[in-house]
N, C-alpha and C. Protein backbone atom coordinates (compact mmCIF):
# COMPACT_ATOMS: atom_id res chain seq x y z
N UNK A 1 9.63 -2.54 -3.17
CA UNK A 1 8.66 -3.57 -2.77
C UNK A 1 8.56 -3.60 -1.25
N UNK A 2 7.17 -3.67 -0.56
CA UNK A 2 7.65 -3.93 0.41
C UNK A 2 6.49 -5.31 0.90
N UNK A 3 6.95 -6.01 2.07
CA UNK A 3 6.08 -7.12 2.37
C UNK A 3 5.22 -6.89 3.85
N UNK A 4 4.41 -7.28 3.65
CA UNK A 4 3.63 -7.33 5.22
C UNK A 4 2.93 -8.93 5.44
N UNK A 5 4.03 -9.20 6.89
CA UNK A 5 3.22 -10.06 7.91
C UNK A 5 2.22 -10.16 8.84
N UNK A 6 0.94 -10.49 8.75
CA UNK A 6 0.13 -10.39 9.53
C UNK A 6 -0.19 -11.98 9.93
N UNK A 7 -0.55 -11.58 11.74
CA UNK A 7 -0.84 -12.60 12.69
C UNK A 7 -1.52 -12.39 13.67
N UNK A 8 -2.59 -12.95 14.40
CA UNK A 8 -2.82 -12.74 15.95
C UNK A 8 -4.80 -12.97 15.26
N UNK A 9 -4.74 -13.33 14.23
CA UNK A 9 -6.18 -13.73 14.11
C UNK A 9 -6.78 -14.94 14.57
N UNK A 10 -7.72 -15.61 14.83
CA UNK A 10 -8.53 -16.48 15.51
C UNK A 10 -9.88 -16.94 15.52
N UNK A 11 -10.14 -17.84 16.57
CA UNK A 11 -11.16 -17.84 16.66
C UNK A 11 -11.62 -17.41 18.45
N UNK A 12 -12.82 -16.92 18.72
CA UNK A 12 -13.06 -16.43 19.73
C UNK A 12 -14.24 -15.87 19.94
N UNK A 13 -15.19 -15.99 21.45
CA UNK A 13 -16.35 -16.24 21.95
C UNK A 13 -16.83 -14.35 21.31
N UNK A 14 -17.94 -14.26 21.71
CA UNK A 14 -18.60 -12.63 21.35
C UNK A 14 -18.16 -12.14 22.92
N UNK A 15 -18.00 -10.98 22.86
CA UNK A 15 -16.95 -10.47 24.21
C UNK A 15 -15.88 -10.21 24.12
N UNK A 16 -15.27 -11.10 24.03
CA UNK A 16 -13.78 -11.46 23.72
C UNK A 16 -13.22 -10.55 22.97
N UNK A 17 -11.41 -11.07 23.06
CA UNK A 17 -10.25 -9.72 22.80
C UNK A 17 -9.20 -10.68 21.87
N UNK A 18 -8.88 -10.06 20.88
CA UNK A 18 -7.51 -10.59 20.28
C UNK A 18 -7.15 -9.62 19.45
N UNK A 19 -5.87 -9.70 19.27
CA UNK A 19 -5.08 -8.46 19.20
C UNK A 19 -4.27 -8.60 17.57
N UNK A 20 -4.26 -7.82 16.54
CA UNK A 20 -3.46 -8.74 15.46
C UNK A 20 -2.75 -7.52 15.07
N UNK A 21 -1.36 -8.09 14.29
CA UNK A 21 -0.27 -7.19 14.48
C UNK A 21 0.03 -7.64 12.81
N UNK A 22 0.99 -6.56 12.50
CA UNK A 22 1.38 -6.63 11.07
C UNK A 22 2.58 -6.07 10.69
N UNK A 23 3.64 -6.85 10.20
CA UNK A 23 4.95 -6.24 10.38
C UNK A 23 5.44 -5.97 9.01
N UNK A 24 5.76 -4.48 8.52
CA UNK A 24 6.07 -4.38 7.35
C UNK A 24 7.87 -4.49 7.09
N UNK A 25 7.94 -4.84 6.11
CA UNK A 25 9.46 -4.87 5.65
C UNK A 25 9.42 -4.23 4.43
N UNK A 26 10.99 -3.40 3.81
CA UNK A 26 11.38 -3.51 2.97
C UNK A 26 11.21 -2.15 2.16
N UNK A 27 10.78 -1.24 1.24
CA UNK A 27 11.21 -0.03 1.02
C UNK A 27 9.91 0.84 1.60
N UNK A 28 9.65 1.05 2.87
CA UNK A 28 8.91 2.13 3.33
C UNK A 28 9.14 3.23 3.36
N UNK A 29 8.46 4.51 2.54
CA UNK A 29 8.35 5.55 3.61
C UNK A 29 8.96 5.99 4.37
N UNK A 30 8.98 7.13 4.99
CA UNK A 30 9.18 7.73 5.92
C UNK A 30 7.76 8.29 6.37
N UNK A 31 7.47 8.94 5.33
CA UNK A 31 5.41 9.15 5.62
C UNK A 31 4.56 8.12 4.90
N UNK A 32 3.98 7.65 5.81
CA UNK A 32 3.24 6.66 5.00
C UNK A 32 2.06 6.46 5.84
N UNK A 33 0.86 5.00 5.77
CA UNK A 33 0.02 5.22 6.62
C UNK A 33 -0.73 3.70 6.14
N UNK A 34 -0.46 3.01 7.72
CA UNK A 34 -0.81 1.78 7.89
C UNK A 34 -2.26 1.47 8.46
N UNK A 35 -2.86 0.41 7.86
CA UNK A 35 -4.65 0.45 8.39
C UNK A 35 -4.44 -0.80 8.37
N UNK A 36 -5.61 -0.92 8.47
CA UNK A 36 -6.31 -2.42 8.94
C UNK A 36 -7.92 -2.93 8.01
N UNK A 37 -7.92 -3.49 6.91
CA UNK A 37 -9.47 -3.94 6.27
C UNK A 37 -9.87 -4.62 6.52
N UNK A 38 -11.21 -5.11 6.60
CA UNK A 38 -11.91 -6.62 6.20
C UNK A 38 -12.93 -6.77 5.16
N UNK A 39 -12.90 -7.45 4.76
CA UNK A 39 -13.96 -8.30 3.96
C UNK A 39 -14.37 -9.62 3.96
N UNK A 40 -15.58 -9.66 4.29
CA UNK A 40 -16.12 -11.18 3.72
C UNK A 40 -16.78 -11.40 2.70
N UNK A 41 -17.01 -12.87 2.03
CA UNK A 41 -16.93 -13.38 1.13
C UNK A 41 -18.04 -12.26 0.04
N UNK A 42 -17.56 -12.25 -0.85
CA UNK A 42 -19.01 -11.62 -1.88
C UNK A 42 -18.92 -10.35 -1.63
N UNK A 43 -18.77 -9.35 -0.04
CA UNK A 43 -18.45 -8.26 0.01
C UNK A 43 -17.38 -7.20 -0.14
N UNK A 44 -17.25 -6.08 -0.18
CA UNK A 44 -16.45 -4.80 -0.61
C UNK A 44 -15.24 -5.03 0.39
N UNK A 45 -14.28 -4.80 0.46
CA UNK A 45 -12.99 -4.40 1.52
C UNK A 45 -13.53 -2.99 1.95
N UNK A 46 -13.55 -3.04 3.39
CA UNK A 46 -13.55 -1.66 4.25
C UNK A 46 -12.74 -1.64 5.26
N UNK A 47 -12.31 -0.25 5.04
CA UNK A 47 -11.48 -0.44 6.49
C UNK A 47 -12.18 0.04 7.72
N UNK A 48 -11.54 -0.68 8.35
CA UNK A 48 -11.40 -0.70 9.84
C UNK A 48 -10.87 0.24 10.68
N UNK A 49 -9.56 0.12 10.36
CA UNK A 49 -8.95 1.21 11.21
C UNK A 49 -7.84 1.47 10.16
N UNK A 50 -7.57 3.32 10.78
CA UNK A 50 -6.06 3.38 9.57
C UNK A 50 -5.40 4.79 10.81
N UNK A 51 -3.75 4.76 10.88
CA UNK A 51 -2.94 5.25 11.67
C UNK A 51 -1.95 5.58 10.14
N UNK A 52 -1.82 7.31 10.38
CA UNK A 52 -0.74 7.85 9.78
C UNK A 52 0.58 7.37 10.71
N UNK A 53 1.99 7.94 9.67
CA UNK A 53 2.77 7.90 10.39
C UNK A 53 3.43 9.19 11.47
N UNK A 54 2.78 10.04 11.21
CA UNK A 54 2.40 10.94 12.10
C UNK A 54 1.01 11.02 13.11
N UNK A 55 0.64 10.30 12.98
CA UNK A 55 -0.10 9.75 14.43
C UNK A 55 -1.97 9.69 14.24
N UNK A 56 -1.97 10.34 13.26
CA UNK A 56 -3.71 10.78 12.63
C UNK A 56 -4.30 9.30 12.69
N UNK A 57 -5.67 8.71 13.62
CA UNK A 57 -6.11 7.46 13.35
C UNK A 57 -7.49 8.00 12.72
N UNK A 58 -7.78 7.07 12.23
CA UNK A 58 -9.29 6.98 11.28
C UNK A 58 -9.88 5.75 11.60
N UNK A 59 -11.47 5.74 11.88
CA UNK A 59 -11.84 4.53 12.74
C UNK A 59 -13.28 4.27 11.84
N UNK A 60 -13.87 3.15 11.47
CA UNK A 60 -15.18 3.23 11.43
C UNK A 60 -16.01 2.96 12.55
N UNK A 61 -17.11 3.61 11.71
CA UNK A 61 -18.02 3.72 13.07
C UNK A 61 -18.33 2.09 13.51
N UNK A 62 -18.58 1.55 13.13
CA UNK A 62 -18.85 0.12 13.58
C UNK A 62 -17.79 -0.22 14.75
N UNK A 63 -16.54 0.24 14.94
CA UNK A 63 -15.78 -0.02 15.86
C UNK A 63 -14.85 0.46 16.62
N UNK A 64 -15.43 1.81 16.73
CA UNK A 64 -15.23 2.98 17.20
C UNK A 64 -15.47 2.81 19.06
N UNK A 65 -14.54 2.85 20.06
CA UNK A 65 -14.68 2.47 21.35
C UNK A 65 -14.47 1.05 21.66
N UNK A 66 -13.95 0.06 20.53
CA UNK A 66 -13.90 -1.26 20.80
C UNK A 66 -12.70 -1.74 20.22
N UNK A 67 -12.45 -1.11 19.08
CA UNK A 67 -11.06 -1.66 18.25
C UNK A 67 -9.99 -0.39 18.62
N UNK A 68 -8.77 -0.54 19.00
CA UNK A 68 -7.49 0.73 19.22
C UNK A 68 -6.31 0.38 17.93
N UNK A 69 -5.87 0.99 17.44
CA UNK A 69 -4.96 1.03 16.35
C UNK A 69 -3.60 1.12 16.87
N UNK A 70 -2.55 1.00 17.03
CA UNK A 70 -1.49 1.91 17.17
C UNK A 70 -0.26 1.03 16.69
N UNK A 71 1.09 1.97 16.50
CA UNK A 71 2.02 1.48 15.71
C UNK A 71 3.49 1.74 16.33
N UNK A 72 4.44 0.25 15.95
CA UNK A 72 5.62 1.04 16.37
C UNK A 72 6.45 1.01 15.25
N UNK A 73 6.96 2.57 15.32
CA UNK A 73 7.40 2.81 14.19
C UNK A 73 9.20 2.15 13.58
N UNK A 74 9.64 1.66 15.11
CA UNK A 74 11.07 1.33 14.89
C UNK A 74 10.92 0.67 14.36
N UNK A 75 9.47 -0.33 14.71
CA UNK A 75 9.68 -2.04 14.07
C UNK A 75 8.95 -1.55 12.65
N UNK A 76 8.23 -0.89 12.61
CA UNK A 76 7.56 -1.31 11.14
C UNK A 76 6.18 -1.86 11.40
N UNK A 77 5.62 -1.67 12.22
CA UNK A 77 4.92 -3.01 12.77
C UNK A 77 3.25 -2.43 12.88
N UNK A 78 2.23 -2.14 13.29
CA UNK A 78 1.38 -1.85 13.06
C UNK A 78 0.38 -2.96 13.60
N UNK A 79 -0.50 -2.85 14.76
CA UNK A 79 -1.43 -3.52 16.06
C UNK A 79 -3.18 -2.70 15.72
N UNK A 80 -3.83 -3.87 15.75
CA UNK A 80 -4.84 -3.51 16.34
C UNK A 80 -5.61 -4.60 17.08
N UNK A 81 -5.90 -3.61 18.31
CA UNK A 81 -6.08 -4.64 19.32
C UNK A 81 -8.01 -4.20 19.40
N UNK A 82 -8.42 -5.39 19.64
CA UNK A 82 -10.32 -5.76 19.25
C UNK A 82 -10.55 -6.15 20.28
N UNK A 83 -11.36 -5.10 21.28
CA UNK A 83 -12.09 -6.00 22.25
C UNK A 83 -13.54 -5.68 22.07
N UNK A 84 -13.93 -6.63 22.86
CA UNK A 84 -15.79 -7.11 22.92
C UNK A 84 -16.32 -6.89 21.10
N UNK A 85 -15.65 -8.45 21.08
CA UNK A 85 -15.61 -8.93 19.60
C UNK A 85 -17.77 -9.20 19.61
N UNK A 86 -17.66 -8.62 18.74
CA UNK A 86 -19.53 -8.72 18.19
C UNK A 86 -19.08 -10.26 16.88
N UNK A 87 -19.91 -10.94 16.78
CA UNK A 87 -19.95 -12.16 15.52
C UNK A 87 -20.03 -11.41 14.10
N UNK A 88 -20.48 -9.97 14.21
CA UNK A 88 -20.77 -9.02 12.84
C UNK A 88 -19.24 -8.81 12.65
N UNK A 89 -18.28 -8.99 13.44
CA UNK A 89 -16.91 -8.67 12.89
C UNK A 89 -16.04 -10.10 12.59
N UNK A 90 -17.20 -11.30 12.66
CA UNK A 90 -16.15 -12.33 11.52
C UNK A 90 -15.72 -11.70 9.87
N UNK A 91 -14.63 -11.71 9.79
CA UNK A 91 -13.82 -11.51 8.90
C UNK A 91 -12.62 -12.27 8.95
N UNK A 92 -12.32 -11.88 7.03
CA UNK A 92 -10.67 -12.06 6.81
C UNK A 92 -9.96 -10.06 7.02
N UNK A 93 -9.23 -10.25 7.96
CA UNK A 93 -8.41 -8.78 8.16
C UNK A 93 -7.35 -8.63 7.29
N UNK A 94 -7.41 -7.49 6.87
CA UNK A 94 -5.94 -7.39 5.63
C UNK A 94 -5.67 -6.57 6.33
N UNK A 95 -3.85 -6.10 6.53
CA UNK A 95 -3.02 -5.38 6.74
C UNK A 95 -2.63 -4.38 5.09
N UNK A 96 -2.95 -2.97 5.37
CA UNK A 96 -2.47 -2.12 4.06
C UNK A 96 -1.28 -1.12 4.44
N UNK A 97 -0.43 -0.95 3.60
CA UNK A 97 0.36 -0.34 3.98
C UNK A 97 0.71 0.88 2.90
N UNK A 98 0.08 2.43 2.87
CA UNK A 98 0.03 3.00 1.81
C UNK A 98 1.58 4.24 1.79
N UNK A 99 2.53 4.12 0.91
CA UNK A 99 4.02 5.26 0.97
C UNK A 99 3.32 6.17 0.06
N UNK A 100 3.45 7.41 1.34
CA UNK A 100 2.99 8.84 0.65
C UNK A 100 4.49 9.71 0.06
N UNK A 101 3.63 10.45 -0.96
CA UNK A 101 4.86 11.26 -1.40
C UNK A 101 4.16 12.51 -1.23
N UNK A 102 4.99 13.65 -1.22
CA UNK A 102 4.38 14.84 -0.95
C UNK A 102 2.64 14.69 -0.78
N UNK A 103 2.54 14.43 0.24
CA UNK A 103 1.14 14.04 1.06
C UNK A 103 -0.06 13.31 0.09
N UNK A 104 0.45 12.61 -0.91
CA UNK A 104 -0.25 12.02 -1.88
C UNK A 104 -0.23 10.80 -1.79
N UNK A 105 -1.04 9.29 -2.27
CA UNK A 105 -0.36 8.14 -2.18
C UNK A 105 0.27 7.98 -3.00
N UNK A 106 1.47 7.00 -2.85
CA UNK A 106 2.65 6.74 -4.11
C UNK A 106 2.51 5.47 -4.32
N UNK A 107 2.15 4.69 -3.67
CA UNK A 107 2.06 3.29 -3.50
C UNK A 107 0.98 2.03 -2.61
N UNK A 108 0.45 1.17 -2.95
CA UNK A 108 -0.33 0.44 -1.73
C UNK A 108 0.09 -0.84 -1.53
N UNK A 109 0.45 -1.37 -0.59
CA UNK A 109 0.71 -3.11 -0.09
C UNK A 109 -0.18 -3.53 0.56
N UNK A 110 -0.52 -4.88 0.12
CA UNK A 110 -1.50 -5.51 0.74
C UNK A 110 -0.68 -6.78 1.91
N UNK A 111 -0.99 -7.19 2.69
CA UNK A 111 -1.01 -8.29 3.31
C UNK A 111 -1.72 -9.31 2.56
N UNK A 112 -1.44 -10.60 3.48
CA UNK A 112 -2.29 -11.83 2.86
C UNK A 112 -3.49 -12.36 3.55
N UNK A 113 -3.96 -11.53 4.65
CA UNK A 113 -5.28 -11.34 5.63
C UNK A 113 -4.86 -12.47 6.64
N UNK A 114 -5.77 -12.39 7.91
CA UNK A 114 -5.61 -12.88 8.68
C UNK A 114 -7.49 -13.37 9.06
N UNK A 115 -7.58 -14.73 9.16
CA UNK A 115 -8.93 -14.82 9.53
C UNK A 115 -9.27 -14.86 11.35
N UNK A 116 -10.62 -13.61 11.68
CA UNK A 116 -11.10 -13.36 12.61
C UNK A 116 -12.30 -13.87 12.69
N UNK A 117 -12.34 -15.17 13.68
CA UNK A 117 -14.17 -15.61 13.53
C UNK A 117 -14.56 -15.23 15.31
N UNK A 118 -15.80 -14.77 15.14
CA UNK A 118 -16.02 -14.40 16.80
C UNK A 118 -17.38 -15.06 16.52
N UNK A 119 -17.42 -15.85 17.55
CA UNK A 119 -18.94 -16.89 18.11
C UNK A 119 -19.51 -16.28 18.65
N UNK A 120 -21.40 -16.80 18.53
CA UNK A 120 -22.33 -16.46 19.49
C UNK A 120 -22.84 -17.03 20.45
């Protein structure tokens, strides 16, 4: 089992920067590969951003030059930091945390999301 904490969501002007972090515990991996989703209400979960544990990031285009991913691996922990927040990226953010086995997924954890509202 493993658990993920996520925090650093808000509220905040269009422009604006906040940074949200996600700390996994408990039987990880050694290869595995931590992202970042959102969804709002009625719509699909997409991700956002996703960082192997070998270093590979995957970005959508929507936030590609504005959102940075990165992870530390001692802690478990897993950041993405959002600047020049657009109001199209109010969301709830989920933290995923997927344990690969021979380069396959073996497993997926969800977080319990973090809500991101950005004003106009």
């Amino acid at each position: 089992q493993v658990q993920l904490v996520e925090s650093g969501g808000g509220l905040v002007q269009a422009g604006g920067s906040l940074r949200l972090s996600c700390a996994a515990s408990g039987n990880i991996f050694s290869t595995n590969v931590m992202g970042w989703y959102r969804q709002a209400p009625g719509k699909q979960r997409e991700l956002v951003a996703s960082l192997t544990s070998g270093g590979t990031t995957n970005y959508a285009d929507s936030v590609k030059g504005r959102f940075t991913i990165s992870r530390d691996n001692a802690k478990n922990t897993v950041y993405l930091q959002m600047n020049s927040l657009k109001p199209e990226d109010t969301d709830k953010y989920y933290c995923k945390l997927t344990n690969l086995r021979q380069g396959a997924e073996w497993y997926a954890y969800w977080g319990q999301g973090t809500q991101v509202t950005v004003s106009s």
